[in-house]
C-alpha atoms as a PDB file:
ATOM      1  CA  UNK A   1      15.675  44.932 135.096  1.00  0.00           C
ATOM      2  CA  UNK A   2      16.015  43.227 131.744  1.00  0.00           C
ATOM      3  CA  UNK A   3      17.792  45.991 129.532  1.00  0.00           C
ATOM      4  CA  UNK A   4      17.601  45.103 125.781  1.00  0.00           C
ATOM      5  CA  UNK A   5      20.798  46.514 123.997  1.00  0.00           C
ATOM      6  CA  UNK A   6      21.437  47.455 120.455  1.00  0.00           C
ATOM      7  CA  UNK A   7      23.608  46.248 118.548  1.00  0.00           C
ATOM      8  CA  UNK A   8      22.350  43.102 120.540  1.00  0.00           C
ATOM      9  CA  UNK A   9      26.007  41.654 120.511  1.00  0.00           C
ATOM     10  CA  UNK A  10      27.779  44.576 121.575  1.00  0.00           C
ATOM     11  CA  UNK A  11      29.832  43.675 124.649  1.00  0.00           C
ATOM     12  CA  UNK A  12      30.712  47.491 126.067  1.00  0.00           C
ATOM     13  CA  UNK A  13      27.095  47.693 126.401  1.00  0.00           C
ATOM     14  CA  UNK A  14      26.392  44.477 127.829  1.00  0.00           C
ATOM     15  CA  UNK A  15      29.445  45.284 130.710  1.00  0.00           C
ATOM     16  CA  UNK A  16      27.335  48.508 131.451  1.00  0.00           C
ATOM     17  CA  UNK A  17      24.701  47.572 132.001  1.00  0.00           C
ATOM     18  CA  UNK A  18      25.636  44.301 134.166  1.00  0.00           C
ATOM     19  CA  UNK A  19      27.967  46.654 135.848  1.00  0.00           C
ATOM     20  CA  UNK A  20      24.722  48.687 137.182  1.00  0.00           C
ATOM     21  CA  UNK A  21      23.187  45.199 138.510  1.00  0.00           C
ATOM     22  CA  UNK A  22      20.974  44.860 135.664  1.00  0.00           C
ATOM     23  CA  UNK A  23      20.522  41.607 133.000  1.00  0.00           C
ATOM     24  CA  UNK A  24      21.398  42.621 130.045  1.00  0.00           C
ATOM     25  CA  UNK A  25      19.469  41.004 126.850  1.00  0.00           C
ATOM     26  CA  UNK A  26      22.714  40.333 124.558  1.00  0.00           C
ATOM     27  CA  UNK A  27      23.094  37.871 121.617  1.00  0.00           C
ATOM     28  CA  UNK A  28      26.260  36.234 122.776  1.00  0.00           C
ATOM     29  CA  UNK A  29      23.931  34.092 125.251  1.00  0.00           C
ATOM     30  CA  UNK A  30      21.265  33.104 123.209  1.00  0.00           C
ATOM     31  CA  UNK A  31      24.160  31.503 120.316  1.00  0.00           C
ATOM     32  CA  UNK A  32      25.594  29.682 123.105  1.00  0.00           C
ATOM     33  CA  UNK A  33      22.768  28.252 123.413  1.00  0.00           C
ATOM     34  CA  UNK A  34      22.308  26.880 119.526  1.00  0.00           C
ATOM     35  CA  UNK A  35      26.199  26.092 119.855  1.00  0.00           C
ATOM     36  CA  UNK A  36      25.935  23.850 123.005  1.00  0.00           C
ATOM     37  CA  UNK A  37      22.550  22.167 122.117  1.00  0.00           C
ATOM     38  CA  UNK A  38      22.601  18.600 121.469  1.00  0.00           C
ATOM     39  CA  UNK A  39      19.864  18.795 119.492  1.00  0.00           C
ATOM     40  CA  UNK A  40      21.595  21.246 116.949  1.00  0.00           C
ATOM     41  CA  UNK A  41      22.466  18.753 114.268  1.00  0.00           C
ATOM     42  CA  UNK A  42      24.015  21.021 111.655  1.00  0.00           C
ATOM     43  CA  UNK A  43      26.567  23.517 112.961  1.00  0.00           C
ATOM     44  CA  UNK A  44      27.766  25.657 111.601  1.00  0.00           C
ATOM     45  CA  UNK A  45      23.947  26.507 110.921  1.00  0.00           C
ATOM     46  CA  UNK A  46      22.466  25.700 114.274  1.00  0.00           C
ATOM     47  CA  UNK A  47      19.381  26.032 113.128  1.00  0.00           C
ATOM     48  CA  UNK A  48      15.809  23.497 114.331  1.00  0.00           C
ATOM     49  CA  UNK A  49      13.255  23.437 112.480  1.00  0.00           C
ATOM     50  CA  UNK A  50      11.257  25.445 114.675  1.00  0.00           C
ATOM     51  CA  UNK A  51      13.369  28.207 114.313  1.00  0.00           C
ATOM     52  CA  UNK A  52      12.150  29.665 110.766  1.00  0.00           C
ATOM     53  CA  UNK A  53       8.883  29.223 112.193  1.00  0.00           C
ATOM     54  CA  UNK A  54       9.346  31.530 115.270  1.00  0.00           C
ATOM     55  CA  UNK A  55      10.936  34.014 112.779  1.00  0.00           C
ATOM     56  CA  UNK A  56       7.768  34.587 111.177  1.00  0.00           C
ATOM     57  CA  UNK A  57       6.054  35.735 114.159  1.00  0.00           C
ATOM     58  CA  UNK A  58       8.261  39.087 114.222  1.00  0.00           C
ATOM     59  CA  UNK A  59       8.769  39.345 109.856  1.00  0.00           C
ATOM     60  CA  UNK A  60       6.118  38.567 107.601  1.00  0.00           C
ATOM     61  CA  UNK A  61       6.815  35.681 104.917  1.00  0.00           C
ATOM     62  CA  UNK A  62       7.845  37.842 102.379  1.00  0.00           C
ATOM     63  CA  UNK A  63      10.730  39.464 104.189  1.00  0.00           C
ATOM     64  CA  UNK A  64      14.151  37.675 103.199  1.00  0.00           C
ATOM     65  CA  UNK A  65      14.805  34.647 105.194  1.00  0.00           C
ATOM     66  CA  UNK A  66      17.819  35.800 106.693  1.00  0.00           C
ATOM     67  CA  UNK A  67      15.803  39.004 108.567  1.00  0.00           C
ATOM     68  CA  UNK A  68      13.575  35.962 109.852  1.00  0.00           C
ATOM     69  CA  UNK A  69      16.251  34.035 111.113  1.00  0.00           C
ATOM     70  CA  UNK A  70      17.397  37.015 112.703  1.00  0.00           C
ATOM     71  CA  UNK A  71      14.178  37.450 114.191  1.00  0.00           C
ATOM     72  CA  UNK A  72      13.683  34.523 115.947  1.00  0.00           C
ATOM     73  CA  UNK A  73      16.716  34.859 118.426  1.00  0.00           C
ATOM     74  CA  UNK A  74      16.449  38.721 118.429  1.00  0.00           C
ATOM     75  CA  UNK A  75      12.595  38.990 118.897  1.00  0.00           C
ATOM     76  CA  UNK A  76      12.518  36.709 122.142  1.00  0.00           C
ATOM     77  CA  UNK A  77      15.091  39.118 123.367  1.00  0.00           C
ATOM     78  CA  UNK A  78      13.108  42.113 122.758  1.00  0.00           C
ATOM     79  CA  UNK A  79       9.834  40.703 124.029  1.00  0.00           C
ATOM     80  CA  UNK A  80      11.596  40.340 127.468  1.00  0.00           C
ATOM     81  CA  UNK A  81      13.010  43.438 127.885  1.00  0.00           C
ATOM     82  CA  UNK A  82      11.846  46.205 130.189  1.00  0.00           C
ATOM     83  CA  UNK A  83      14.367  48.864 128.798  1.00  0.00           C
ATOM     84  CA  UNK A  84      16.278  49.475 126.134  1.00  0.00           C
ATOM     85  CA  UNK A  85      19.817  51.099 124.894  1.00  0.00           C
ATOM     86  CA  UNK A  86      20.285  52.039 121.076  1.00  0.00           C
ATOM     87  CA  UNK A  87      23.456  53.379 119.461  1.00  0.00           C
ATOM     88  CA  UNK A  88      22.587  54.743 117.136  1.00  0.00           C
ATOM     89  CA  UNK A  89      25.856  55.307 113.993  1.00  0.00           C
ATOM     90  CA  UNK A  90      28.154  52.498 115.752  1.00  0.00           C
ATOM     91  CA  UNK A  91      30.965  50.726 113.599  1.00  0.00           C
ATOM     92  CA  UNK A  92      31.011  46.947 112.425  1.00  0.00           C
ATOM     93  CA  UNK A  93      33.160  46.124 115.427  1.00  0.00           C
ATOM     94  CA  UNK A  94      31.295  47.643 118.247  1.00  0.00           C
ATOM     95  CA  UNK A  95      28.278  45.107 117.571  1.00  0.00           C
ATOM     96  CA  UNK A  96      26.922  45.009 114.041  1.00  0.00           C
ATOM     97  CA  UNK A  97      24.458  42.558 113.307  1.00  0.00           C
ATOM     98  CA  UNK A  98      25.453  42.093 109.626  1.00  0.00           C
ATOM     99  CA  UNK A  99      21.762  43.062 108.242  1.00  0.00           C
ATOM    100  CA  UNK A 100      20.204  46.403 107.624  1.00  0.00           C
ATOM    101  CA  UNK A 101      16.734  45.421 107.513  1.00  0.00           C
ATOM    102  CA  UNK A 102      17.167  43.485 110.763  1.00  0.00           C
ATOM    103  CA  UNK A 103      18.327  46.412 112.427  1.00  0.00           C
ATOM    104  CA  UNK A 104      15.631  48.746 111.447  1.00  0.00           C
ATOM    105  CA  UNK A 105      12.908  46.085 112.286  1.00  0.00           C
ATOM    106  CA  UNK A 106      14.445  45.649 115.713  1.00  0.00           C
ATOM    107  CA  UNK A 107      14.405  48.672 116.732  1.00  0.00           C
ATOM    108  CA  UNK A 108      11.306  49.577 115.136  1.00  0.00           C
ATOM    109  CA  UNK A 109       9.922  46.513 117.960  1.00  0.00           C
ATOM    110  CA  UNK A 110      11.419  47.822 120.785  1.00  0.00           C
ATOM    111  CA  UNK A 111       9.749  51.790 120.296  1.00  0.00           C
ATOM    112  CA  UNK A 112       6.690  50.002 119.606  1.00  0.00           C
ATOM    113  CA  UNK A 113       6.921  48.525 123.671  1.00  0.00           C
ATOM    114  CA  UNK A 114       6.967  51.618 125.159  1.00  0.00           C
ATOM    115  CA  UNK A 115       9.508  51.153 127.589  1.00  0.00           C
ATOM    116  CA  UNK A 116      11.978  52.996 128.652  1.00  0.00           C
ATOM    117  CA  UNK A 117      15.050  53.459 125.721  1.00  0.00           C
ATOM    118  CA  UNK A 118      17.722  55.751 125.402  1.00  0.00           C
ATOM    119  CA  UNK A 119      19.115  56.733 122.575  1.00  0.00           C
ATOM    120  CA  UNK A 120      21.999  57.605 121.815  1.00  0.00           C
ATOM    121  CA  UNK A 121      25.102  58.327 119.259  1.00  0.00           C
ATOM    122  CA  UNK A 122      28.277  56.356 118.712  1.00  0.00           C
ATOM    123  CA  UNK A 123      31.110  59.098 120.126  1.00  0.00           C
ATOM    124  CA  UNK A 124      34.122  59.456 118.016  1.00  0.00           C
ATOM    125  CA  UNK A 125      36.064  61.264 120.663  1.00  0.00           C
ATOM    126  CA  UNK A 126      37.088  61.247 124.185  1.00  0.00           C
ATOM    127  CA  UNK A 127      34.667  63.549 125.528  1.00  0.00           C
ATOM    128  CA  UNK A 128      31.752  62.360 123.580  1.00  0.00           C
ATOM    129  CA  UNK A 129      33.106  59.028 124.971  1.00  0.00           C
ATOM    130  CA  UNK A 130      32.682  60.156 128.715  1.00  0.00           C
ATOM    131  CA  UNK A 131      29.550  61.900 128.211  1.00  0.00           C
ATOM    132  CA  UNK A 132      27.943  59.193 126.993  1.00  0.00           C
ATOM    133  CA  UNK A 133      28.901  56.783 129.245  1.00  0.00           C
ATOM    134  CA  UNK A 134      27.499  59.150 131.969  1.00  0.00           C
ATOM    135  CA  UNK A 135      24.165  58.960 130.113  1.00  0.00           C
ATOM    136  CA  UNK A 136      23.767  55.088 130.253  1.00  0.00           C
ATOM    137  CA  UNK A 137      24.805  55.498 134.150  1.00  0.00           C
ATOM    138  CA  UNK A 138      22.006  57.958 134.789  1.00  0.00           C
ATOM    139  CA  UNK A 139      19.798  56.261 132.082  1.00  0.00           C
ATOM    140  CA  UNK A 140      20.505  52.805 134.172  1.00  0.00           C
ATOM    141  CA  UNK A 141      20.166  54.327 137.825  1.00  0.00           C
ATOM    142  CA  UNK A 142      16.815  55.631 137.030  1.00  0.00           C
ATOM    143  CA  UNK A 143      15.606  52.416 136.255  1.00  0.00           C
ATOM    144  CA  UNK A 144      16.880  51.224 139.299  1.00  0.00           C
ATOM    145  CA  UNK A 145      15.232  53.825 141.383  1.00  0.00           C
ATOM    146  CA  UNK A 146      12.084  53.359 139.448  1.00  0.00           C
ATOM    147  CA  UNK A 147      11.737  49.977 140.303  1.00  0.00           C
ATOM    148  CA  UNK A 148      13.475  50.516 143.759  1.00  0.00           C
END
């Protein structure tokens, strides 16, 4: 399954989940994309013009233009996802997307798909550590034996 992860560039999720045989949705792939594009001809923006454009599909005109540029790389992501993992309280380094408002909206999309999501807060010691990785197990080998 497609497993949508949040923070979207958070790469101890992303391991999980591939770990369990599922894809997960992360940002890392869909910059390396922009990065590697010939067509891209403005890094370190990597922007086309279609970009802003797909952005306003997911964040309505008014909303800054950096929460629609946002958008239109995370909201493809989200649209494909058939699960979801959200930690919740998580530091800068363990994924942070650098924009409040981005955050909120994104996962504010992904309860509004009613798929599967689990939830869960950033542990800030060893046993919260192991517990929660046992939930993203679980969490991930029920999807497996749901779509088994």
């Amino acid at each position: 399954m497609k497993v949508a992860i949040f923070p979207p560039n958070s790469l101890i999720l992303a391991d999980l989940v591939e770990r369990k045989g599922h894809e997960p949705l992360v940002l890392q792939k869909e910059i390396r994309k922009k990065v590697t594009d010939p067509e891209i001809d403005s890094p370190p923006f990597n922007i086309t013009q279609e970009d802003p454009l797909k952005g306003l599909k997911y964040a309505a005109i008014e909303v800054p233009s950096g929460v629609r540029g946002r958008m239109s790389i995370f909201g493809p992501l989200i649209e494909k996802a058939d699960a979801a993992i959200i930690m919740e309280d998580a530091p800068f380094g363990f994924g942070c997307m650098g924009c409040s408002r981005t955050n909120e909206l994104c996962v504010y999309y992904l309860k509004q798909k009613k798929i599967p999501i689990l939830e869960l807060k950033y542990p800030r010691t060893r046993e919260e550590t192991i517990e929660v990785v046992n939930k993203i197990n679980t969490f991930l080998d029920e999807l497996e034996a749901e779509n088994g």
